[in-house]
Structure formats: C-alpha cells, structure tokens
C-alpha atoms as a PDB file:
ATOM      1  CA  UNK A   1     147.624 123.392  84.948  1.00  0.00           C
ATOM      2  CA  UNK A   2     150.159 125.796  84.588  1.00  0.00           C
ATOM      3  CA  UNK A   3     149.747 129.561  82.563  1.00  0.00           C
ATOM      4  CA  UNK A   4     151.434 130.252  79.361  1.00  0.00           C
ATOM      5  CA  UNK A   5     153.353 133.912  80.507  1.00  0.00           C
ATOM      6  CA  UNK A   6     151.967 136.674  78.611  1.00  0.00           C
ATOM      7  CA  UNK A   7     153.922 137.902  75.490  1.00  0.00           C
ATOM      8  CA  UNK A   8     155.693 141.037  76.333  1.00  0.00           C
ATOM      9  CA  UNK A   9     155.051 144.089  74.042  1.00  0.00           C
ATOM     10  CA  UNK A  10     156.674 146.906  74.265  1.00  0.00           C
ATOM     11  CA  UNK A  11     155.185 150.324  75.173  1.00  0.00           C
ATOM     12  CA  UNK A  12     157.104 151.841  72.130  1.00  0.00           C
ATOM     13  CA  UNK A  13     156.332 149.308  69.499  1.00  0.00           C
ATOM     14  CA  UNK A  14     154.063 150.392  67.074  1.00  0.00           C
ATOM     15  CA  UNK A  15     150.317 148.865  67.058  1.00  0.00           C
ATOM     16  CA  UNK A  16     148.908 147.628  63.768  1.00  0.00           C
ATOM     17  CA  UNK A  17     145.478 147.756  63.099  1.00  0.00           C
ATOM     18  CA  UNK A  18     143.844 144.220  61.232  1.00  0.00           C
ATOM     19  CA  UNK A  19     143.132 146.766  58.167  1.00  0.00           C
ATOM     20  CA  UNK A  20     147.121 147.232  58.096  1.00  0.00           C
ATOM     21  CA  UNK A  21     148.142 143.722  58.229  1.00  0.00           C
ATOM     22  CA  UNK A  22     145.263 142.906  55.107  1.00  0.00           C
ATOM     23  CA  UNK A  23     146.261 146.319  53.152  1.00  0.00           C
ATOM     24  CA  UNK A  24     150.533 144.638  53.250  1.00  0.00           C
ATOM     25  CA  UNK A  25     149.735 140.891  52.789  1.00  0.00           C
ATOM     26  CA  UNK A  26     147.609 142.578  49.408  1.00  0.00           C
ATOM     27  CA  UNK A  27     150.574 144.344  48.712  1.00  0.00           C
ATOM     28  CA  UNK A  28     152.882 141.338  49.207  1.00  0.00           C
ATOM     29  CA  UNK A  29     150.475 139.227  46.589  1.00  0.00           C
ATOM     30  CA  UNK A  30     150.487 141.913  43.872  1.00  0.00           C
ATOM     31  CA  UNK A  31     154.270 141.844  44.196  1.00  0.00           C
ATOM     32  CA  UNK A  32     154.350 137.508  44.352  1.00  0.00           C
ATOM     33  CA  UNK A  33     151.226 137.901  41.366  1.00  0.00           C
ATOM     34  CA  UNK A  34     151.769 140.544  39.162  1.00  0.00           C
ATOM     35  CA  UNK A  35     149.137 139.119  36.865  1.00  0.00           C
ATOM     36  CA  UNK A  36     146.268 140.180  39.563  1.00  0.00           C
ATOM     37  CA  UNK A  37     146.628 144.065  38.109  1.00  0.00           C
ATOM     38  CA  UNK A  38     145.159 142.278  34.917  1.00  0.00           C
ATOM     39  CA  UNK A  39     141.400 142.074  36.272  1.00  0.00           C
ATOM     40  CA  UNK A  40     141.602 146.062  36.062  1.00  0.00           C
ATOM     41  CA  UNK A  41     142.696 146.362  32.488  1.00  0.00           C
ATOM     42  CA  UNK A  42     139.558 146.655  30.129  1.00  0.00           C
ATOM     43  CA  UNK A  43     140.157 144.177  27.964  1.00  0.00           C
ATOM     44  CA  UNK A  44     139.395 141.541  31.117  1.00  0.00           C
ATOM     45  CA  UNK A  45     136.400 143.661  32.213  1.00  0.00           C
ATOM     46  CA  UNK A  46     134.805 143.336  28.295  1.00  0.00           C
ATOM     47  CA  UNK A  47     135.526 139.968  28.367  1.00  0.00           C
ATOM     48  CA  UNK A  48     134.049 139.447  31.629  1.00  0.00           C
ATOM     49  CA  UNK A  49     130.747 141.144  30.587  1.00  0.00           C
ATOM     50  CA  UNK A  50     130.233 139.582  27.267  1.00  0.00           C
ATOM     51  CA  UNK A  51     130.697 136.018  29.279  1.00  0.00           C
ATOM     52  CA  UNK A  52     127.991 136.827  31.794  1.00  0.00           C
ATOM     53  CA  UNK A  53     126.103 138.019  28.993  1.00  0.00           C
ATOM     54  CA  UNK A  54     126.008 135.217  26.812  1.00  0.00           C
ATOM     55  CA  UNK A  55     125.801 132.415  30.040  1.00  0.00           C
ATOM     56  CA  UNK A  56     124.219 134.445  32.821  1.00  0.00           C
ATOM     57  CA  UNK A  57     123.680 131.213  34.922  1.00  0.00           C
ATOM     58  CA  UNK A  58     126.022 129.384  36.682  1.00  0.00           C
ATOM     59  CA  UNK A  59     127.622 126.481  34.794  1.00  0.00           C
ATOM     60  CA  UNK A  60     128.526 124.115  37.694  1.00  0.00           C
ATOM     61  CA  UNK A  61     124.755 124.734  38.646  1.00  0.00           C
ATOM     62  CA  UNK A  62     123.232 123.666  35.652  1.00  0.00           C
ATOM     63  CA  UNK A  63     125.367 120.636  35.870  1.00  0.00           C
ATOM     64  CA  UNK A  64     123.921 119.787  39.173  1.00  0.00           C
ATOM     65  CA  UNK A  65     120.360 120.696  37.763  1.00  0.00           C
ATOM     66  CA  UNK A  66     119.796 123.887  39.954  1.00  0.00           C
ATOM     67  CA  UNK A  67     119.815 127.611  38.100  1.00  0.00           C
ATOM     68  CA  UNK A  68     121.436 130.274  39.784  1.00  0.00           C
ATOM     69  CA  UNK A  69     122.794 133.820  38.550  1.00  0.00           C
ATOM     70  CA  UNK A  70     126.322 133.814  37.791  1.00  0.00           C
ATOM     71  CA  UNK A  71     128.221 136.430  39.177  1.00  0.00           C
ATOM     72  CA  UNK A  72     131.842 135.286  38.842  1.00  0.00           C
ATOM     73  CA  UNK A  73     133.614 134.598  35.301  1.00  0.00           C
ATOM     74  CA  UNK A  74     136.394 132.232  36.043  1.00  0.00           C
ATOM     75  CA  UNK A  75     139.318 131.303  33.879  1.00  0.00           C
ATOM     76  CA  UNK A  76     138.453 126.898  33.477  1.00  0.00           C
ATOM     77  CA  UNK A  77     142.441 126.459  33.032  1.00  0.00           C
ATOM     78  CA  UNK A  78     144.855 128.029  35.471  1.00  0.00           C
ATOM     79  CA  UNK A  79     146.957 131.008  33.719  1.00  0.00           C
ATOM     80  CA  UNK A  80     149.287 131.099  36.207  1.00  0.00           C
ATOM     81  CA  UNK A  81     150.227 133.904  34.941  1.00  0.00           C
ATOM     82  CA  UNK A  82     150.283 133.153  30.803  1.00  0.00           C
ATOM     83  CA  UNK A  83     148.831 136.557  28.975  1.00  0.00           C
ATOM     84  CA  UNK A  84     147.057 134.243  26.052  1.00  0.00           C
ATOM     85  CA  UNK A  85     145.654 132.243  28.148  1.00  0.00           C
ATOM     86  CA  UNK A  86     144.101 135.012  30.896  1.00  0.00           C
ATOM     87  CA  UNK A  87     142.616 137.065  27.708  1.00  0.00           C
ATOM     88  CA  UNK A  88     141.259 134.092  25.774  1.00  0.00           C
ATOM     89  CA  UNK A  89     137.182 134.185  26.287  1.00  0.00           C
ATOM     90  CA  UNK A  90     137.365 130.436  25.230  1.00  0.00           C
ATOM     91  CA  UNK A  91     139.418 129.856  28.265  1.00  0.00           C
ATOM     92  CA  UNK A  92     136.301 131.749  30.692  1.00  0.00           C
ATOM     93  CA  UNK A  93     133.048 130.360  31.849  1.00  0.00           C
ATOM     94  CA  UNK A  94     130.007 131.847  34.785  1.00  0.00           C
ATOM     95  CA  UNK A  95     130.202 130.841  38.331  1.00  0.00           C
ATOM     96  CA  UNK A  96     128.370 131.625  40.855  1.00  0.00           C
ATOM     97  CA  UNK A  97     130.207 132.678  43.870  1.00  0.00           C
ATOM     98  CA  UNK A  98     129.562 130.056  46.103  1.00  0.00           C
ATOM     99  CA  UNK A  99     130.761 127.557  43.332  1.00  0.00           C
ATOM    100  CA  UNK A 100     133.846 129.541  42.337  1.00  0.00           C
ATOM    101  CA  UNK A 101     134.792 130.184  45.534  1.00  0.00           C
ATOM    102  CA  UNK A 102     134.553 126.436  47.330  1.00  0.00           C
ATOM    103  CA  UNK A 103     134.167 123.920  44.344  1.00  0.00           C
ATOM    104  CA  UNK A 104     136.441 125.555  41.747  1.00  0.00           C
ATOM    105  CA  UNK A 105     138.877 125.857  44.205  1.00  0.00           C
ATOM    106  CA  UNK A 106     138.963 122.153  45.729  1.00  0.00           C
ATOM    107  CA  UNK A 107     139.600 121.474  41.989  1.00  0.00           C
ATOM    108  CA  UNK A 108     142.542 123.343  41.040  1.00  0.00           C
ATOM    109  CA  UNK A 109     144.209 122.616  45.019  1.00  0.00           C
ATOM    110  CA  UNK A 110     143.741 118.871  43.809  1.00  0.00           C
ATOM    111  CA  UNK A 111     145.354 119.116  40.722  1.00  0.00           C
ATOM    112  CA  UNK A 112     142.030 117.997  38.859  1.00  0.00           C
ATOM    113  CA  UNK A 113     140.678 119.767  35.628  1.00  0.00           C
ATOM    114  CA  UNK A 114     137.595 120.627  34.203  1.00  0.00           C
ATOM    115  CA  UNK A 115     136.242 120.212  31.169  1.00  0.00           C
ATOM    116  CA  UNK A 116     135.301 123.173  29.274  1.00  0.00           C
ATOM    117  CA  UNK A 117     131.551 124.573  28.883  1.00  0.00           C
ATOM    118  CA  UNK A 118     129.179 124.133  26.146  1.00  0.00           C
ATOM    119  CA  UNK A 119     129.473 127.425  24.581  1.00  0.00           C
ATOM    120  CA  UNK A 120     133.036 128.055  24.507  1.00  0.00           C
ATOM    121  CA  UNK A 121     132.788 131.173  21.813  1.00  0.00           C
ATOM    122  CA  UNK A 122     130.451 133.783  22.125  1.00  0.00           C
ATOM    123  CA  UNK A 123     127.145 133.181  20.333  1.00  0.00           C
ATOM    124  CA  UNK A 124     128.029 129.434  19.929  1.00  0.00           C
ATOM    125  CA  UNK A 125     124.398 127.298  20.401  1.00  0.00           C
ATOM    126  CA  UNK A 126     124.002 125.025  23.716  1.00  0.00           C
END
C-alpha cells in the first residue's frame, strides 16, 4: 500500500505549542460567548454557593437513588445568553460533575428538558 507524502512545513513557520492553540480557541469562545465572563461576576459566585449550600448532593443522583457531593451548580434551562435567566437561583440546581458533564449535556444536545428540582427557592422544604 502506498505512503501518504509527508506534509511539508516550513523551516520559518512558526511552531505552536498545544497550550497556544487551547489559550486562542478560549479566546475565540469568549468572543462567540460573551456571557461566559458572567461565572466571574459575584453575583453568580453567591448564587452558586448558596445553591450548593442548601442541596449539597447531586440532584440527578438522588433521582437514580445514589448520594453523591455536588460540585457543579448548573443552570436546568439553557440561558443562551438571557441575563434573567443566568442570575435567577430558581433557574440553578447541584450536579455532580460526572452528571453535568455527560448526562446534562446529552440532554440539552437532544433538545430534551428537564424538569426543575424540588427546592427551587432557597430554604423551600423537600
């Protein structure tokens, strides 16, 4: 079988490190998503802590029986980009990472929703 020639590179062209190519596609994402800049602000970080403070376990978890530590508060309707709707703690419920990262994910790339938690407001009884 035949060998693909290799790709030519010249000696003069600069080399990129992998740490270059991450540090412009996050560049290119804040510019696409200016909304990401929002997790800094600290309204989102009190909201974030009084969330895993009033449901410190997983939600998706409990729903599946299991108890795990939630790490990850995680908007339950898209923003895409709405202000209301990324600052509303009503909007927020505790993931853990594994579920917000595969499960939650699968969701919103299928166009499903979920239904909101238990406790929607903080201090609301389960």
């Amino acid at each position: 079988m035949p060998k693909a020639p290799s790709t030519f590179k010249a000696p003069w062209a600069p080399v990129r490190s992998k740490q270059d190519r991450e540090r412009d596609n996050d560049m290119n994402r804040r510019k696409r998503h200016p909304w990401r800049n929002w997790y800094k602000l600290a309204a989102w970080k009190r909201i974030r802590a009084l969330r895993l403070s009033a449901d410190p376990l997983c939600v998706m978890c409990l729903a599946e029986g299991n108890t795990m530590a939630a790490t990850v508060v995680d908007h339950i309707e898209p923003h895409r980009g709405n202000r209301e709707m990324f600052f509303s703690y009503a909007n927020t419920q505790s993931l853990c990472e594994t579920h917000h990262n595969r499960d939650k994910q699968r969701l919103e790339a299928s166009g499903e929703t979920q239904s909101p938690p238990a406790s929607a407001e903080p201090g609301a009884c389960r």
